[in-house]
N, C-alpha and C. Protein backbone atom coordinates (compact mmCIF):
# COMPACT_ATOMS: atom_id res chain seq x y z
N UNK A 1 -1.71 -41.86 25.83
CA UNK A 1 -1.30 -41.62 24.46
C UNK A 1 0.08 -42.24 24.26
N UNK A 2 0.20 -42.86 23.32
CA UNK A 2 1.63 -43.70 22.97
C UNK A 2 2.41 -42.52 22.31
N UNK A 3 3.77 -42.78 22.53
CA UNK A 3 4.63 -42.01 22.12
C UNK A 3 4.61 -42.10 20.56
N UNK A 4 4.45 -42.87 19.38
CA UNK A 4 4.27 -42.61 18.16
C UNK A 4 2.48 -41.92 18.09
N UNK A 5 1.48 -41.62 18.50
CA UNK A 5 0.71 -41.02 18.49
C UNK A 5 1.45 -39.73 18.71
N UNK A 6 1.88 -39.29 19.67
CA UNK A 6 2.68 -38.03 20.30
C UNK A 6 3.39 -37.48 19.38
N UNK A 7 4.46 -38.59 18.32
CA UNK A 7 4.96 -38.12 17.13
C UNK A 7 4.36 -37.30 16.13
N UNK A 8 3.35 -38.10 15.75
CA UNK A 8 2.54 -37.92 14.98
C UNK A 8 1.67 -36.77 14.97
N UNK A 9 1.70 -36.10 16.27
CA UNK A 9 0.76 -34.76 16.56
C UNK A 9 1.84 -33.86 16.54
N UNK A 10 2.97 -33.92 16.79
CA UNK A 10 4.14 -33.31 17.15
C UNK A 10 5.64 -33.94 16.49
N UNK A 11 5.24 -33.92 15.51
CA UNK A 11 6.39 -34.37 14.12
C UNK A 11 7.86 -34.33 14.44
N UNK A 12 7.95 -33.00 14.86
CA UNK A 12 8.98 -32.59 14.90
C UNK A 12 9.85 -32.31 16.26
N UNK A 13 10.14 -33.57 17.11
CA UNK A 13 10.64 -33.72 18.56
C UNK A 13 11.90 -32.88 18.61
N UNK A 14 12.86 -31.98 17.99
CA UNK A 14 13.97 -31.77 18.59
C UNK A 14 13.60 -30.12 18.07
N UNK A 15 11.84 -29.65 18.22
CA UNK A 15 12.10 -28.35 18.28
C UNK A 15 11.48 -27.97 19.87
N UNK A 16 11.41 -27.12 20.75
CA UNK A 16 11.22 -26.66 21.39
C UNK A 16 10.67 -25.57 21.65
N UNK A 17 9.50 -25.32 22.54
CA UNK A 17 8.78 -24.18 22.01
C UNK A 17 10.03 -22.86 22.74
N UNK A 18 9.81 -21.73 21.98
CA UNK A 18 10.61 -20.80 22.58
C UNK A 18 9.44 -20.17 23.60
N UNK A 19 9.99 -19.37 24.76
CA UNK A 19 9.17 -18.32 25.71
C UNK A 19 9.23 -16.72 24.97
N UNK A 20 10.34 -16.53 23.93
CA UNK A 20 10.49 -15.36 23.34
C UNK A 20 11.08 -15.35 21.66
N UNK A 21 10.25 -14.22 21.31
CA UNK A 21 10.68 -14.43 19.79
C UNK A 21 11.16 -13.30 19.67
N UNK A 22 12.33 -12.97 18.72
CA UNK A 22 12.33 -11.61 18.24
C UNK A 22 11.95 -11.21 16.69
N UNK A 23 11.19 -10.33 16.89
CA UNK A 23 10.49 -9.76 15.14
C UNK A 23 11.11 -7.99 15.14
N UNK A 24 12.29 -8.21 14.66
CA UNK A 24 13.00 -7.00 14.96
C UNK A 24 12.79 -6.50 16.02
N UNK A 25 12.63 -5.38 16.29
CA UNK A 25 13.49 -4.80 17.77
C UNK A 25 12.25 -5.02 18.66
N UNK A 26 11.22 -5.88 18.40
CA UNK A 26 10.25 -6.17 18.80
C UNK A 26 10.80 -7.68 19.54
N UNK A 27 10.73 -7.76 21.23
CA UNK A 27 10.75 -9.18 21.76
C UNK A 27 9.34 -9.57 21.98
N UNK A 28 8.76 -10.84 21.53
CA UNK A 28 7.48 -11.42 21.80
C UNK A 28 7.74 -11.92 23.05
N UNK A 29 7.25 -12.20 24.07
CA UNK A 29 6.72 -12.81 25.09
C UNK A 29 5.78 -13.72 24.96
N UNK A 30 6.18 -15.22 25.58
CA UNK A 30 4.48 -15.89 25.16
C UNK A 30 4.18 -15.85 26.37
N UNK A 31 5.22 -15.95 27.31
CA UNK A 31 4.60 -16.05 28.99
C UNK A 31 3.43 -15.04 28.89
N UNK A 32 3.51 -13.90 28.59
CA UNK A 32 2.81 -12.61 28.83
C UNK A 32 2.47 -12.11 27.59
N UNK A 33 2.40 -12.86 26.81
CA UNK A 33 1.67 -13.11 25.13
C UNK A 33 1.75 -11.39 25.33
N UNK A 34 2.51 -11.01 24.80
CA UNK A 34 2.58 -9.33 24.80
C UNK A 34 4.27 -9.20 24.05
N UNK A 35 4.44 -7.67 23.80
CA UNK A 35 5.42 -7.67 23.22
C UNK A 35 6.16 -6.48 23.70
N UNK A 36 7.35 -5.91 23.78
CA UNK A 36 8.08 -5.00 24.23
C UNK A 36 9.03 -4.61 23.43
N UNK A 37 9.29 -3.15 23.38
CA UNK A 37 10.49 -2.81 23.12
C UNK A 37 11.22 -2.23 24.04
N UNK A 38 12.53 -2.42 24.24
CA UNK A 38 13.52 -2.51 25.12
C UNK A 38 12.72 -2.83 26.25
N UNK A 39 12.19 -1.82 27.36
CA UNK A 39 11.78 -2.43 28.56
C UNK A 39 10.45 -1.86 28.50
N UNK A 40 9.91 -1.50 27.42
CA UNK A 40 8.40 -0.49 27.49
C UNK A 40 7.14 -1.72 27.00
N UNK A 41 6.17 -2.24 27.26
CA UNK A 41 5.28 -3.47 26.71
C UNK A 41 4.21 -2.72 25.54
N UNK A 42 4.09 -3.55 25.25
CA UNK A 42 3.49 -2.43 23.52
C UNK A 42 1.55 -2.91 23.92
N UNK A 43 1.30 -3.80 24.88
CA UNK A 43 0.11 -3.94 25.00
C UNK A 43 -1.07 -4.38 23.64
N UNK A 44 -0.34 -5.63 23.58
CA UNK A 44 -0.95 -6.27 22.40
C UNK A 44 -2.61 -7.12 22.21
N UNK A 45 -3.61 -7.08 21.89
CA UNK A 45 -4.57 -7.98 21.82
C UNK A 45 -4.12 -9.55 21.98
N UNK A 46 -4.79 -10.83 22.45
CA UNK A 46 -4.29 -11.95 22.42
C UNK A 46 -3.87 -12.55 20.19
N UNK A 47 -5.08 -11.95 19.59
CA UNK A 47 -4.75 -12.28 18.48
C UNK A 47 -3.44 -11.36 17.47
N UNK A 48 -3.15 -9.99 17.91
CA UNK A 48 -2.82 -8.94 17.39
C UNK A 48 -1.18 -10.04 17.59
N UNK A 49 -0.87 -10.24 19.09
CA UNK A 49 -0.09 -11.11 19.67
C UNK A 49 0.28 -11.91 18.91
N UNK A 50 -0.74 -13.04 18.60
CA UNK A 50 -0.47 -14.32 17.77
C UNK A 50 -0.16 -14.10 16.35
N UNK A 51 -0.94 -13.11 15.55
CA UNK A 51 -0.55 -12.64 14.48
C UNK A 51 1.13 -12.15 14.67
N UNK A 52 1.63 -11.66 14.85
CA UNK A 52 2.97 -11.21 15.13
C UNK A 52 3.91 -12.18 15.70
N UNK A 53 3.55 -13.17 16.26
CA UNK A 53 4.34 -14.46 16.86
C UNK A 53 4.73 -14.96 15.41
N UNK A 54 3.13 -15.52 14.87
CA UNK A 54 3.14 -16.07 13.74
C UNK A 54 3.71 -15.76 12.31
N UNK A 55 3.79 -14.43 11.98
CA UNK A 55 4.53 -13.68 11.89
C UNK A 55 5.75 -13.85 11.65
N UNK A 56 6.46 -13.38 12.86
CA UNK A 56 7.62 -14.10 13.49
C UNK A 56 8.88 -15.66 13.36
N UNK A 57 7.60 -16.67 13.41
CA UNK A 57 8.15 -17.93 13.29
C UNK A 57 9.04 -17.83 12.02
N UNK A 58 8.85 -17.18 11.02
CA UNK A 58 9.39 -17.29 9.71
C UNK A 58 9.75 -16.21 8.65
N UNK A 59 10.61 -15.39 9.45
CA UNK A 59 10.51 -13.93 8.89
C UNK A 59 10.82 -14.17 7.64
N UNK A 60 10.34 -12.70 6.85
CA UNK A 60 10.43 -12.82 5.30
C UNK A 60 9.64 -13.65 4.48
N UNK A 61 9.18 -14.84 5.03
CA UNK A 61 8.11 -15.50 4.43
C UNK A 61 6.75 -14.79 4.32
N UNK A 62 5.98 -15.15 3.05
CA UNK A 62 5.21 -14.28 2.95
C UNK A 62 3.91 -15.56 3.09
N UNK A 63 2.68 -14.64 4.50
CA UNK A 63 1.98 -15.61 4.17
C UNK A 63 0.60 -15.09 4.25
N UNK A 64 0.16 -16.01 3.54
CA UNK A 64 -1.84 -15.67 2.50
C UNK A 64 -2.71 -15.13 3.73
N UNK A 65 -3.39 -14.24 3.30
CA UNK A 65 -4.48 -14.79 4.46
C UNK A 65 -5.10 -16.36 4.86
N UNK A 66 -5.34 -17.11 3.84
CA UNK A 66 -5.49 -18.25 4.28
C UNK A 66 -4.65 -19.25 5.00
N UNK A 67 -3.59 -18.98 5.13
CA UNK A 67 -2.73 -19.20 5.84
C UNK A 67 -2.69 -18.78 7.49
N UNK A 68 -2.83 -17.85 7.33
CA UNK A 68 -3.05 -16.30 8.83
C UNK A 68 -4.12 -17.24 9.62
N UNK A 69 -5.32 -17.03 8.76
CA UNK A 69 -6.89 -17.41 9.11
C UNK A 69 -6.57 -18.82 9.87
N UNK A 70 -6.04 -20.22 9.33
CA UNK A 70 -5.78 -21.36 9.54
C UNK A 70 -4.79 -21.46 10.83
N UNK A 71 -3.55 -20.32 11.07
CA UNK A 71 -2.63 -20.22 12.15
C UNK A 71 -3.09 -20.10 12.87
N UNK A 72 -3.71 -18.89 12.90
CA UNK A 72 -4.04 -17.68 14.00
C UNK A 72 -5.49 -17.88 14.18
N UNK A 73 -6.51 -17.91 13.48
CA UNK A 73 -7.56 -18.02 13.90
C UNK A 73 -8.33 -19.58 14.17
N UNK A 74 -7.40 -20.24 13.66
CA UNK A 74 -7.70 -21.74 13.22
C UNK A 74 -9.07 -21.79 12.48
N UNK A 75 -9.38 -21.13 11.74
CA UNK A 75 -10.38 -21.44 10.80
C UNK A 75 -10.11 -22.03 9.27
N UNK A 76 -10.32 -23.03 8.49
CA UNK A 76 -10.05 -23.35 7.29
C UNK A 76 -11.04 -23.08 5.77
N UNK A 77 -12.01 -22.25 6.41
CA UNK A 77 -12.35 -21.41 5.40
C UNK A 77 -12.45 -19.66 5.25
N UNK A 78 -12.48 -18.81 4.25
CA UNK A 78 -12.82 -17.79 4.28
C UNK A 78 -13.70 -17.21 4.51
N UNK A 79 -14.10 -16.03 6.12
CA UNK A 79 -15.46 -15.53 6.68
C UNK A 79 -15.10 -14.22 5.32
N UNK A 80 -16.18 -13.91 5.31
CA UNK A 80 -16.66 -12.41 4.46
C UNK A 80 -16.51 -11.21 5.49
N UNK A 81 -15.35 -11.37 6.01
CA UNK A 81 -14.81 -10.30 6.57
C UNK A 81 -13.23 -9.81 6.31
N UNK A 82 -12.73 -8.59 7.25
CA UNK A 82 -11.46 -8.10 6.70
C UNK A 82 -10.48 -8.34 8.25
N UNK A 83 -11.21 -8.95 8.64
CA UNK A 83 -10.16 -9.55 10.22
C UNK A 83 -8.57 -9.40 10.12
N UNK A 84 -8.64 -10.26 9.16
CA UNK A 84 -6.53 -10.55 8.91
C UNK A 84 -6.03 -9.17 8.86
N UNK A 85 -6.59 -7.82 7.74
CA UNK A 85 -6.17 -7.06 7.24
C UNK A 85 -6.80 -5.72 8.86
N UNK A 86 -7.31 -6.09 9.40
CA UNK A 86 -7.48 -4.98 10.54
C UNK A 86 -6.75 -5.50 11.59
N UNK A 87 -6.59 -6.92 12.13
CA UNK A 87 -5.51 -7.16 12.59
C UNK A 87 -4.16 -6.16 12.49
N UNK A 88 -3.85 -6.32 11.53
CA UNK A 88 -2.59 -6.24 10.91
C UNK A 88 -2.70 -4.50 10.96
N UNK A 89 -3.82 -4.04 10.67
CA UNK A 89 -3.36 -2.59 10.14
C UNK A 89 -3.41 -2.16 12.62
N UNK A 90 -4.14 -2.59 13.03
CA UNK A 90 -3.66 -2.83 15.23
C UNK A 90 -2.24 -2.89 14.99
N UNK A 91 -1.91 -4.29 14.78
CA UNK A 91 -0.47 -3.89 15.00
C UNK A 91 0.55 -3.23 14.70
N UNK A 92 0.34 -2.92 13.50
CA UNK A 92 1.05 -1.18 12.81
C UNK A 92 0.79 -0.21 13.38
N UNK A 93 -0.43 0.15 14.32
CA UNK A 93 -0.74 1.26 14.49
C UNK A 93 0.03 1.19 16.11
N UNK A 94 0.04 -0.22 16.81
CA UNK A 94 0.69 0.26 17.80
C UNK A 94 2.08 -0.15 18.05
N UNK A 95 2.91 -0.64 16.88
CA UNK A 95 3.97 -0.54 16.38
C UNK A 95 4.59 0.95 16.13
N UNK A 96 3.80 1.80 15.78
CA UNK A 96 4.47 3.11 14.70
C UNK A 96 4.63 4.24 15.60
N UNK A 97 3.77 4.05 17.19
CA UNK A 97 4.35 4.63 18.50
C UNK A 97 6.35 4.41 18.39
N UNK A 98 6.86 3.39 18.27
CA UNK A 98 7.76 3.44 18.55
C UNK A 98 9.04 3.12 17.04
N UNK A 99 7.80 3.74 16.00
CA UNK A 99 8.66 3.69 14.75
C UNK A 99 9.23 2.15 14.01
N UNK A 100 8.18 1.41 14.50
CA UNK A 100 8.45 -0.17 14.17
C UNK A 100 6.89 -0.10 12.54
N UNK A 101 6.45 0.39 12.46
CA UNK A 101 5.36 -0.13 11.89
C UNK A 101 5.50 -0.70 10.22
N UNK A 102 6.95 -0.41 9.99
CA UNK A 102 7.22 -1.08 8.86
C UNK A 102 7.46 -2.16 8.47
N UNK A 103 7.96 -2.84 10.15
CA UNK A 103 8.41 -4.69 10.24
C UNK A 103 7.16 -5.46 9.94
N UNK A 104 6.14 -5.23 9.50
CA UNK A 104 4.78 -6.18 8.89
C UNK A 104 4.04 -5.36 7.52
N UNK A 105 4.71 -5.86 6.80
CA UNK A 105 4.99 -5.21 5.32
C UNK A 105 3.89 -6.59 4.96
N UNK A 106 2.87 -5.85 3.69
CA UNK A 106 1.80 -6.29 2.84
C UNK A 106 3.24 -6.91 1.57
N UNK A 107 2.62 -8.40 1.38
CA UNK A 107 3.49 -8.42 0.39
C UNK A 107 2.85 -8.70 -0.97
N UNK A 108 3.94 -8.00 -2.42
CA UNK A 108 2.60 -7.33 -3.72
C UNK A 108 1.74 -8.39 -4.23
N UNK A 109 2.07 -9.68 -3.46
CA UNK A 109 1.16 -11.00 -4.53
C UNK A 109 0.03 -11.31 -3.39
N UNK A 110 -0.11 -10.60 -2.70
CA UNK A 110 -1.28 -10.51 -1.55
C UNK A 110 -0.56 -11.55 -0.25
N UNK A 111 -0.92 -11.38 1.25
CA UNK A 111 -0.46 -11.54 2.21
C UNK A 111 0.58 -11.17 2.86
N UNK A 112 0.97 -11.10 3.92
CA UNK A 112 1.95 -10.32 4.97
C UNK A 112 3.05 -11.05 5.14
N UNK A 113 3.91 -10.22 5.56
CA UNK A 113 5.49 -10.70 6.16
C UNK A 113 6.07 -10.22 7.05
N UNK A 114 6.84 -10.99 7.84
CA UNK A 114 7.82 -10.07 8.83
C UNK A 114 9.10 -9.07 7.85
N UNK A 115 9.04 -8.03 7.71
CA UNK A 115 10.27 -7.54 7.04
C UNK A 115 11.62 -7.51 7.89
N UNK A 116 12.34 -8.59 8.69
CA UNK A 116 13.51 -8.37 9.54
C UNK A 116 14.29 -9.71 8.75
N UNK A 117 15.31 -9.45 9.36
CA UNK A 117 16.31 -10.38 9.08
C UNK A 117 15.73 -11.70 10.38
N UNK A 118 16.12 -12.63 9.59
CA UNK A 118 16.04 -14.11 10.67
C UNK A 118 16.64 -13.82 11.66
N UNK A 119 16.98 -14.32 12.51
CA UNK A 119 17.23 -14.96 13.63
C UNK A 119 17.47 -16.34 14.01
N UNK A 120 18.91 -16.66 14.49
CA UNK A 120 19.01 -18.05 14.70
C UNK A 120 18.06 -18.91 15.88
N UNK A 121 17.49 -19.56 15.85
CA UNK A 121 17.03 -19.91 17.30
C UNK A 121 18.22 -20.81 18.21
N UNK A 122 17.87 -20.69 18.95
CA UNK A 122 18.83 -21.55 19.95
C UNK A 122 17.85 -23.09 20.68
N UNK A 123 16.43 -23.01 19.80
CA UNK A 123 15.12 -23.89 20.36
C UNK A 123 15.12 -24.74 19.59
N UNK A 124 16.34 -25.10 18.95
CA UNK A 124 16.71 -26.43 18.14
C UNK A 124 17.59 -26.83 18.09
N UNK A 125 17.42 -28.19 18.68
CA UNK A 125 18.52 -29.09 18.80
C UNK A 125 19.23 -29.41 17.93
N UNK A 126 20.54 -29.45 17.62
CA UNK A 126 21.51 -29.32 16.26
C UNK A 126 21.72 -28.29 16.26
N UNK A 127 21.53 -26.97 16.54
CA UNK A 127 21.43 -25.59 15.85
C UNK A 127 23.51 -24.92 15.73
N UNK A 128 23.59 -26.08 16.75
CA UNK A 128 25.46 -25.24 16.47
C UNK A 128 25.60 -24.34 17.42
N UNK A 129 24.57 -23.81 18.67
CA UNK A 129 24.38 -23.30 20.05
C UNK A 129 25.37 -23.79 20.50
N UNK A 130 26.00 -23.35 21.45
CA UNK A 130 26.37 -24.43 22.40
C UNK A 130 26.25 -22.87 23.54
């Protein structure tokens, strides 16, 4: 594969994947696609996981189910099911063990959000890290 093919699949060369995200007091793990608070693992499904990564990437952004479906499930049409929305109501439920279940807030024009404040990454080059 030539390096402008490589571009082209991967646009964006000076991001870096992170090994950990934080979605409020929630750290993602991708090594161990699981999630923890402080040192306790919340024992996530692989999708419950990805939903919440995804999630994650862009807190406060609010995004469609068709959006979710296309991330997370990689599907680009709508099944006649409620997947996204039982997803979502898993990870609230094993969020609210530890009083998190509010950080994945329904938002009122339909689809989900991380409710936390951003986070700078340090998985981009330029970022002003040092």
């Amino acid at each position: 594969m030539s390096a402008s093919a490589v571009h082209s699949i991967f646009p964006d060369n000076a991001t870096l994947i992170p090994r950990f995200r934080e979605a409020g007091d929630v750290t993602l793990d991708l090594f161990h696609r699981d999630g923890r608070v402080e040192a306790k693992w919340i024992g996530f499904h692989p999708r419950e996981f990805e939903l919440l990564w995804r999630l994650a990437e862009e807190p406060g952004l609010r995004m469609t189910k068709k959006q979710l479906l296309a991330d997370v499930w990689r599907l680009d049409f709508e099944p006649e099911s409620n997947s996204v929305a039982v997803h979502v109501a898993r990870v609230r439920a094993k969020l609210s063990s530890f009083g998190l279940d509010n950080i994945v807030a329904t938002h009122p024009d339909g689809g989900y959000f991380l409710d936390t404040l951003p986070e700078q990454s340090v998985f981009s080059f330029g970022s002003g890290v040092t």
